[in-house]
Protein backbone atom coordinates (compact mmCIF):
# COMPACT_ATOMS: atom_id res chain seq x y z
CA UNK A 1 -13.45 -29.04 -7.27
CA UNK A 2 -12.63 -32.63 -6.44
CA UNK A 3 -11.08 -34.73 -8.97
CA UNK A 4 -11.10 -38.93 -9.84
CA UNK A 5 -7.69 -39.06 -8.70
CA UNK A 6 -6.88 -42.04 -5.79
CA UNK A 7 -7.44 -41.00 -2.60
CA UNK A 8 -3.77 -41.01 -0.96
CA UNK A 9 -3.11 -43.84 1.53
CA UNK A 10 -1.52 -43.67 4.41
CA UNK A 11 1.32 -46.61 5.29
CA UNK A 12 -0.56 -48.62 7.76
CA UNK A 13 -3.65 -49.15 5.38
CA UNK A 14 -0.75 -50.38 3.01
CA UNK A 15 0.73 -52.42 5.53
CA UNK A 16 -2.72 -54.04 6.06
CA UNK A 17 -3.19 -55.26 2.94
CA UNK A 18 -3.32 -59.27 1.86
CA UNK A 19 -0.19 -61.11 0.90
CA UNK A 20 -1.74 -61.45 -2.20
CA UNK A 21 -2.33 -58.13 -3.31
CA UNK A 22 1.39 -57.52 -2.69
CA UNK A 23 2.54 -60.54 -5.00
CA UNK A 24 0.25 -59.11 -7.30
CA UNK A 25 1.74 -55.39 -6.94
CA UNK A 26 5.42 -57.49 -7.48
CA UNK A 27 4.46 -59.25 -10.45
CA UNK A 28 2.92 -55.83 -12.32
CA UNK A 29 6.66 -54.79 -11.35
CA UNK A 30 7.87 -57.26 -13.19
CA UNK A 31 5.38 -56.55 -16.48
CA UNK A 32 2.14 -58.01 -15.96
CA UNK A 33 -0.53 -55.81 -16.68
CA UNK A 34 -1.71 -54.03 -13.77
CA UNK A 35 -5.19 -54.29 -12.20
CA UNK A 36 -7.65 -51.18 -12.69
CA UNK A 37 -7.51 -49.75 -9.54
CA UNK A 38 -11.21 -48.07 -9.04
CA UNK A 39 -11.22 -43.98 -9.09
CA UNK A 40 -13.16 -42.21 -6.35
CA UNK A 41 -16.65 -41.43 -8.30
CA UNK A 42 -17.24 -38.03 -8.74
CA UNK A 43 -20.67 -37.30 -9.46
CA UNK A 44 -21.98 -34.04 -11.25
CA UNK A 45 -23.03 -32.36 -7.83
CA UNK A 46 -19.33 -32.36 -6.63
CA UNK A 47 -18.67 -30.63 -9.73
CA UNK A 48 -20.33 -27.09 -9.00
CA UNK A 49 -19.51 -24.39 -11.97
CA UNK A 50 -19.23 -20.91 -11.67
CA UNK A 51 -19.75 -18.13 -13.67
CA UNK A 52 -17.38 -14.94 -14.72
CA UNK A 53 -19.93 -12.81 -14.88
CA UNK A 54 -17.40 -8.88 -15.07
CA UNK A 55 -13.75 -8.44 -15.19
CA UNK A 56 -12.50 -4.99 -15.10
CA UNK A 57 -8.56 -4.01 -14.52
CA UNK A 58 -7.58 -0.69 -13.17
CA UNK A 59 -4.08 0.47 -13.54
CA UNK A 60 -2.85 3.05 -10.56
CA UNK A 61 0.43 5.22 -9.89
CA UNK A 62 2.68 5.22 -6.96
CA UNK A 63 0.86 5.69 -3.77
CA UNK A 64 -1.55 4.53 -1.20
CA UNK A 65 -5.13 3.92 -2.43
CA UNK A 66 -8.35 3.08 -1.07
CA UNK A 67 -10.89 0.91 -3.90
CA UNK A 68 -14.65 0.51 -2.97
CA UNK A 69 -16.01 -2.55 -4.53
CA UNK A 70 -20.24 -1.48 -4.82
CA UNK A 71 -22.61 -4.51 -4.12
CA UNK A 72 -22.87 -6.98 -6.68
CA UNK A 73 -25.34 -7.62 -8.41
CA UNK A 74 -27.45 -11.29 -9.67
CA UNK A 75 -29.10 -14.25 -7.60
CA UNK A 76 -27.76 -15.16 -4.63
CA UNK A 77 -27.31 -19.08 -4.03
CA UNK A 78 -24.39 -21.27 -2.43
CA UNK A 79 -21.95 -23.90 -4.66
CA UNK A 80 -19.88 -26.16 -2.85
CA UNK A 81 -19.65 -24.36 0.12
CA UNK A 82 -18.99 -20.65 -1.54
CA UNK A 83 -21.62 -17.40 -1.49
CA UNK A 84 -22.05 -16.04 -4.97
CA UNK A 85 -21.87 -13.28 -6.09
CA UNK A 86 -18.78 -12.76 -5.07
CA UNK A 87 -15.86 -10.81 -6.85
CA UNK A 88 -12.30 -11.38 -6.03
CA UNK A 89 -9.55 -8.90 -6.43
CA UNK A 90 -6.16 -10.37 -7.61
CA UNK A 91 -2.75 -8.36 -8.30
CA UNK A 92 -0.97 -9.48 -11.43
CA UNK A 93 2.49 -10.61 -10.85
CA UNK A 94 5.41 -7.69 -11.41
CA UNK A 95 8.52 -8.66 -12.64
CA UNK A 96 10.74 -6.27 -10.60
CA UNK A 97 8.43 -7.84 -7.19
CA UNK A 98 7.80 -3.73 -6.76
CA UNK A 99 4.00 -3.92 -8.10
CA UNK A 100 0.56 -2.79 -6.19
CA UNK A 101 0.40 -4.60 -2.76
CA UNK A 102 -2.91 -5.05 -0.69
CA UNK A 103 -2.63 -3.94 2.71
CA UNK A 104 -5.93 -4.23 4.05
CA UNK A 105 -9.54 -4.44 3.68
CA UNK A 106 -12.99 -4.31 5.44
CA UNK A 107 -15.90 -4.99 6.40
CA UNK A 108 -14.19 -8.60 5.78
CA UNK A 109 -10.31 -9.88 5.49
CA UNK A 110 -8.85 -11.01 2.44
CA UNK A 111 -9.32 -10.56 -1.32
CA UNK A 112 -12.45 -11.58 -1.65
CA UNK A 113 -15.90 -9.35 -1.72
CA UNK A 114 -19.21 -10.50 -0.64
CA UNK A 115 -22.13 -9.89 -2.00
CA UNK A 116 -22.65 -6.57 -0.21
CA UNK A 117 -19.74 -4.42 -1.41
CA UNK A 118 -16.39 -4.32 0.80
CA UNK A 119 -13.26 -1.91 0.86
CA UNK A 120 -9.43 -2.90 0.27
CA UNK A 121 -6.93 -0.01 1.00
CA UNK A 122 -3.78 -0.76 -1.79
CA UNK A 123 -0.47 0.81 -2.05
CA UNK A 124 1.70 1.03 -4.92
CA UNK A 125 5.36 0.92 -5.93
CA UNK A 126 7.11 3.74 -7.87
CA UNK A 127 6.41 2.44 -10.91
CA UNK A 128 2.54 1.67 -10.78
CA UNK A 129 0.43 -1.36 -10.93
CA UNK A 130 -2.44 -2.64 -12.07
CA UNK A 131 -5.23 -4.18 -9.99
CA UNK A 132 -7.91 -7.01 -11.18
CA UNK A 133 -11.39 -7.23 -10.27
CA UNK A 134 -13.23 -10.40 -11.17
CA UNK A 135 -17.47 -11.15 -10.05
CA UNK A 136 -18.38 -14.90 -10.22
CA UNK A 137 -21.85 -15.54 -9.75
CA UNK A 138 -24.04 -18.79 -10.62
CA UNK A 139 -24.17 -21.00 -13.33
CA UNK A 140 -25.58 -19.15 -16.42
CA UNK A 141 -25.91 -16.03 -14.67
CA UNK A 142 -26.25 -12.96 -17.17
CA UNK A 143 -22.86 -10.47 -17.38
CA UNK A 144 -23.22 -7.09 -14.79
CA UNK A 145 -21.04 -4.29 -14.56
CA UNK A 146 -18.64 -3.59 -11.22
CA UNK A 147 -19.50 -0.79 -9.10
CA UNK A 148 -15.26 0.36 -8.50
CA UNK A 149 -14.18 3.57 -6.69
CA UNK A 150 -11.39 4.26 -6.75
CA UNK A 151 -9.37 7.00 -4.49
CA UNK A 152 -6.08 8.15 -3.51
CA UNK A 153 -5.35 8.21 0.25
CA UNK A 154 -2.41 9.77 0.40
CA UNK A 155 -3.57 13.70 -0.14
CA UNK A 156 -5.20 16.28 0.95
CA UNK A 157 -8.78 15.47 2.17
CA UNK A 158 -7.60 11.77 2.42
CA UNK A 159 -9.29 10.95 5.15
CA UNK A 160 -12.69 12.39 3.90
CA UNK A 161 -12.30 9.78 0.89
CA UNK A 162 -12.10 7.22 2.85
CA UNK A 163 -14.88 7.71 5.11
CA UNK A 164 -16.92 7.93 1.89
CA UNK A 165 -15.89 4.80 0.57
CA UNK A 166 -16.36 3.15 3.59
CA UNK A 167 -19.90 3.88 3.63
CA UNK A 168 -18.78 5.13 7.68
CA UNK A 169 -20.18 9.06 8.15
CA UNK A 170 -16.92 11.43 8.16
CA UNK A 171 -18.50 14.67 9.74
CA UNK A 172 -15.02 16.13 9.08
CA UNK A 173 -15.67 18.93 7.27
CA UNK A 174 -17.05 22.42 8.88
CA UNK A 175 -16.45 24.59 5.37
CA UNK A 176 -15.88 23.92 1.67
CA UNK A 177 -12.05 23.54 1.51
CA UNK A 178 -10.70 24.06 4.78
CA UNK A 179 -6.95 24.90 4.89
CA UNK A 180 -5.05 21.90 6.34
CA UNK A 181 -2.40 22.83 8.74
CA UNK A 182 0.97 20.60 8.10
CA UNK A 183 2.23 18.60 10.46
CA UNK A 184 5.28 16.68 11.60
CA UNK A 185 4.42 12.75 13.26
CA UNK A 186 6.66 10.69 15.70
CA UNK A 187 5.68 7.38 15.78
CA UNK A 188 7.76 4.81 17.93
CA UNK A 189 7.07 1.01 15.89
CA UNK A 190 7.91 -1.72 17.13
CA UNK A 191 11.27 -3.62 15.91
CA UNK A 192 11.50 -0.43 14.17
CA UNK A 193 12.12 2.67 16.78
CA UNK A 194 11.49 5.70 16.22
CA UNK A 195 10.35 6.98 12.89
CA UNK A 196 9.47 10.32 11.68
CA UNK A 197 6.73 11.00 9.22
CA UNK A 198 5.30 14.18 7.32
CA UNK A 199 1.49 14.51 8.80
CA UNK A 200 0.45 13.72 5.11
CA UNK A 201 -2.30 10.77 5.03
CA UNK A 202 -1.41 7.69 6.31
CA UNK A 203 1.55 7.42 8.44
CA UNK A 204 2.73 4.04 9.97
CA UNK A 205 2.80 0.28 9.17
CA UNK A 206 -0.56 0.09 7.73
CA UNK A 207 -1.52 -3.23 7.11
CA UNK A 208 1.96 -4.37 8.01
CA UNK A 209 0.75 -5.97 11.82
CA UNK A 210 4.03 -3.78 13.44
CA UNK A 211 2.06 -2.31 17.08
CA UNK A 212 2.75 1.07 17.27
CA UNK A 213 3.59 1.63 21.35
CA UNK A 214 4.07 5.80 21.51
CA UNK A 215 3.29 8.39 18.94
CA UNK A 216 3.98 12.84 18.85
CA UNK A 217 2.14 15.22 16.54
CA UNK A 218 3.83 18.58 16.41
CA UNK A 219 1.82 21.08 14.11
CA UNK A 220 4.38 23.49 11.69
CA UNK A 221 2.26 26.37 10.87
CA UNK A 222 0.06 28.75 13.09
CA UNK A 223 -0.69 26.66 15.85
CA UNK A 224 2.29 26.21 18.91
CA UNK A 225 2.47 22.43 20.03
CA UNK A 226 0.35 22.95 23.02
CA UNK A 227 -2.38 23.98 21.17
CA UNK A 228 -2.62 20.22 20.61
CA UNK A 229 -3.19 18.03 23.08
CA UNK A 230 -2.82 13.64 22.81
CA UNK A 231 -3.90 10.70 24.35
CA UNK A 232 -2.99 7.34 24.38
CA UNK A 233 -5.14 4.01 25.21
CA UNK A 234 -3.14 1.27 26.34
CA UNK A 235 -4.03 -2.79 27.00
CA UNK A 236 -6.56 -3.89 30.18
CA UNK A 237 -8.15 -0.63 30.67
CA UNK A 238 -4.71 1.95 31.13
CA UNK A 239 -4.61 5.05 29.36
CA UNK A 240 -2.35 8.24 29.59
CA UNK A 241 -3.38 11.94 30.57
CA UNK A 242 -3.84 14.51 27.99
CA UNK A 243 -0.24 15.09 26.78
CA UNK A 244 0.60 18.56 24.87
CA UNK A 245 1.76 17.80 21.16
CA UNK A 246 5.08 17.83 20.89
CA UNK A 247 6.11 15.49 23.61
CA UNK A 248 5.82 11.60 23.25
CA UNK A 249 2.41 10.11 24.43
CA UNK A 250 2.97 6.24 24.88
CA UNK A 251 6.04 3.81 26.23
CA UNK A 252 8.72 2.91 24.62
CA UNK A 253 10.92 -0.15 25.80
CA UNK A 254 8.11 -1.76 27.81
CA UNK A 255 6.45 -3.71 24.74
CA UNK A 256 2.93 -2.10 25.40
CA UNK A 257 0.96 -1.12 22.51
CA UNK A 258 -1.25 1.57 21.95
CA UNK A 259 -4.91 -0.04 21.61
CA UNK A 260 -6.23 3.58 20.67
CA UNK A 261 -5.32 7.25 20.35
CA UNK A 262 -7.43 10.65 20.78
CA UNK A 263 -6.34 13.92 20.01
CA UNK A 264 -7.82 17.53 20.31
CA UNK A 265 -7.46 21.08 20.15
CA UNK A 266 -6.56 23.28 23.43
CA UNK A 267 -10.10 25.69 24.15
CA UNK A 268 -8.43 29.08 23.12
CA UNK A 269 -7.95 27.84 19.87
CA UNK A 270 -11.00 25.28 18.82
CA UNK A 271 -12.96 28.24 17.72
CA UNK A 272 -10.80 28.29 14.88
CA UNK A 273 -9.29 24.61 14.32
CA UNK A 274 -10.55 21.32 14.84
CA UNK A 275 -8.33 17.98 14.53
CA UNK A 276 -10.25 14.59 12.55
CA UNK A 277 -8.03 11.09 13.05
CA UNK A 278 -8.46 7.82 11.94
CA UNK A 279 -6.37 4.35 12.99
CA UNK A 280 -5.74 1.30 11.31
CA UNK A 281 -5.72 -1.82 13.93
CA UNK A 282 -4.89 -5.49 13.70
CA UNK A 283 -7.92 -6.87 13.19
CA UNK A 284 -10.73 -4.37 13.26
CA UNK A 285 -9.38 -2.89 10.36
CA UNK A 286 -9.57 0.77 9.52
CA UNK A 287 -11.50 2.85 12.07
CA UNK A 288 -14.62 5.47 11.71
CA UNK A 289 -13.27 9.15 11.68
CA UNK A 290 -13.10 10.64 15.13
CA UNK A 291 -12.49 14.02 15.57
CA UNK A 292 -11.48 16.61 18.79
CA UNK A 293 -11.05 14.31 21.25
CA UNK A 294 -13.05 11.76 20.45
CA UNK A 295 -11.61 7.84 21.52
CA UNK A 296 -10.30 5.63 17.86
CA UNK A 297 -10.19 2.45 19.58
CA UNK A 298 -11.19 -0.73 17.89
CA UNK A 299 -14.40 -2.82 17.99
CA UNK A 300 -12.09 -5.92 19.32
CA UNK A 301 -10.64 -5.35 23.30
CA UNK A 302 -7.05 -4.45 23.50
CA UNK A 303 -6.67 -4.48 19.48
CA UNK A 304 -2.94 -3.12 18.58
CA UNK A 305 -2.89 0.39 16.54
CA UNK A 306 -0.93 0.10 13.57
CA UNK A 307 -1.31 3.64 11.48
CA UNK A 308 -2.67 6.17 11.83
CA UNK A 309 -4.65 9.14 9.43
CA UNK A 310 -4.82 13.07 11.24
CA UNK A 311 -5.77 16.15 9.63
CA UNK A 312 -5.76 19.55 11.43
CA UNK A 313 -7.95 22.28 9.65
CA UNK A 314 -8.12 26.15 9.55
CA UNK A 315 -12.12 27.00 9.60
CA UNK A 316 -11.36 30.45 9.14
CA UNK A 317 -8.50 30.00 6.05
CA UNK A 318 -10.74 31.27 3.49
CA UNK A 319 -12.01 34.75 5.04
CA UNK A 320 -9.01 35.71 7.66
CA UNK A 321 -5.18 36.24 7.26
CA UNK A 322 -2.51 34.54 9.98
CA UNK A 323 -2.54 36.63 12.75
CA UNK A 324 0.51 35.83 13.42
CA UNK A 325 1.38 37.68 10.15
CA UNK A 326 1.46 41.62 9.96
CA UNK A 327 -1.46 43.23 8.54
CA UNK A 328 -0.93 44.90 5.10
């Protein structure tokens, strides 16, 4: 909103001005009463209001959290250059600095919502946070109620919940409940090295802009390494050969990021598993689920992967034992 405060000037307009108007600014120095010095008019145009038309606040525990904001609702119309409705989503200040954080979003970056709905992935400290959610919408414009979803990321069937929320179709799941095979993840981060990660959700610098340049997936239970297989996109078109899991699929050393990823399961065993993976990139955002060997690559050419999302699953968990245990 623009104020009637005087437009700054800048010292060559002051040097410009008359010898007299500089006597005058010395004698109101010396106590004369100053001249009125005119105020930039601002007329009631300028001066767009908005209206709060829903606030809602929704405290969350430690962990990593994805919050769908639904479309919002009332008549759409521009002030002063902004699209309402709109709803912004703030993060009150913590005192300890340890509070919720907001690591990304989509289809848009940033805080703010359009009018269609939008997704912000948040991650909180150890000792919870609370996230507000406030629509504006035009000038008398009647209260609504927020469409919020809120869902944990970091769990089982995490990235399910997130293709939901995205809107984006998962096609992840084969059977109600599949068993989810554990998993160990290698990921080699720039400025970080190498890091080591339980295959548990989301794994990496998500919304944190470090590139990850090599990455290894090495399942714990029932299925051998090789019975996963990786592969790595790189920038300008390079990409590596199907790598068994395991071993490290990427660089390191060379400063080359991974643009993309694939993964899938060896053919004497994808009657019974099947691998899902999403990634988190610079500036596409999270991806769409891919699964068995499927590319996650970015809309944007040569976009760097930051973190990544894989789930292995057991189709058969629920009505056959391990074979690799002995029958009773």
């Amino acid at each position: 909103m623009r104020t009637t405060a005087e437009a700054p000037r800048s010292p060559a307009a002051a040097s410009r001005e008359p010898a007299a108007a500089r006597r005058r600014g010395g004698a109101a120095a010396a106590g004369a009463p100053p001249e009125p010095v005119p105020a930039l008019a601002a007329s009631s145009a300028d001066a767009a209001s908005v209206s709060v038309t829903s606030v809602r606040m929704l405290r969350i525990d430690e962990g990593l959290y994805v919050l769908r904001v639904g479309e919002l609702s009332g008549p759409a119309t521009e002030l002063s250059g902004i699209n309402v409705p709109a709803a912004y989503v703030s993060v009150p200040f913590a005192g300890d600095g340890n509070g919720v954080e907001i690591v990304a979003s989509f289809p848009h970056r940033g805080a703010w919502v359009r009018r269609s709905g939008g997704t912000l992935v948040l991650r909180s400290a150890r000792a919870g946070g609370s996230v507000l959610v406030t629509a504006y919408g035009a000038p008398a414009a009647p209260q609504t109620s927020l469409s919020l979803d809120l869902r944990r990321l970091d769990g089982p069937g995490s990235l399910d919940d997130l293709a939901v929320a995205a809107g984006a179709p998962s096609g992840t799941r084969t059977q109600a409940d599949p068993h989810e095979v554990p998993t160990e993840v290698l990921l080699h981060i720039e400025r970080a090295g190498d890091r080591l990660f339980p295959g548990r959700g989301w794994v990496g610098a998500l919304g944190r802009r470090m590139r990850i340049e090599a990455f290894s997936i090495r399942p714990t239970e029932r299925l051998a390494p090789a019975d996963l297989e990786m592969k790595g996109y790189l920038p300008n078109g390079g990409e590596t050969p199907w790598i068994p899991g395991g071993l490290l699929c990427g660089t390191r050393g060379r400063g080359l990021p991974l643009i993309g990823f694939a993964l899938r399961i060896t053919p004497q065993r994808a009657d019974r598993f099947e691998v899902s993976y999403q990634g988190s990139f610079f500036a596409g955002g999270i991806s769409e689920p891919q699964q068995n060997g499927s590319p996650c690559r970015a809309a944007q050419t040569d976009d760097p992967l930051e973190a990544i999302n894989v789930r292995i699953t057991d189709k058969q968990a629920e009505d056959a034992s391990d074979p690799s245990e002995p029958a009773g």
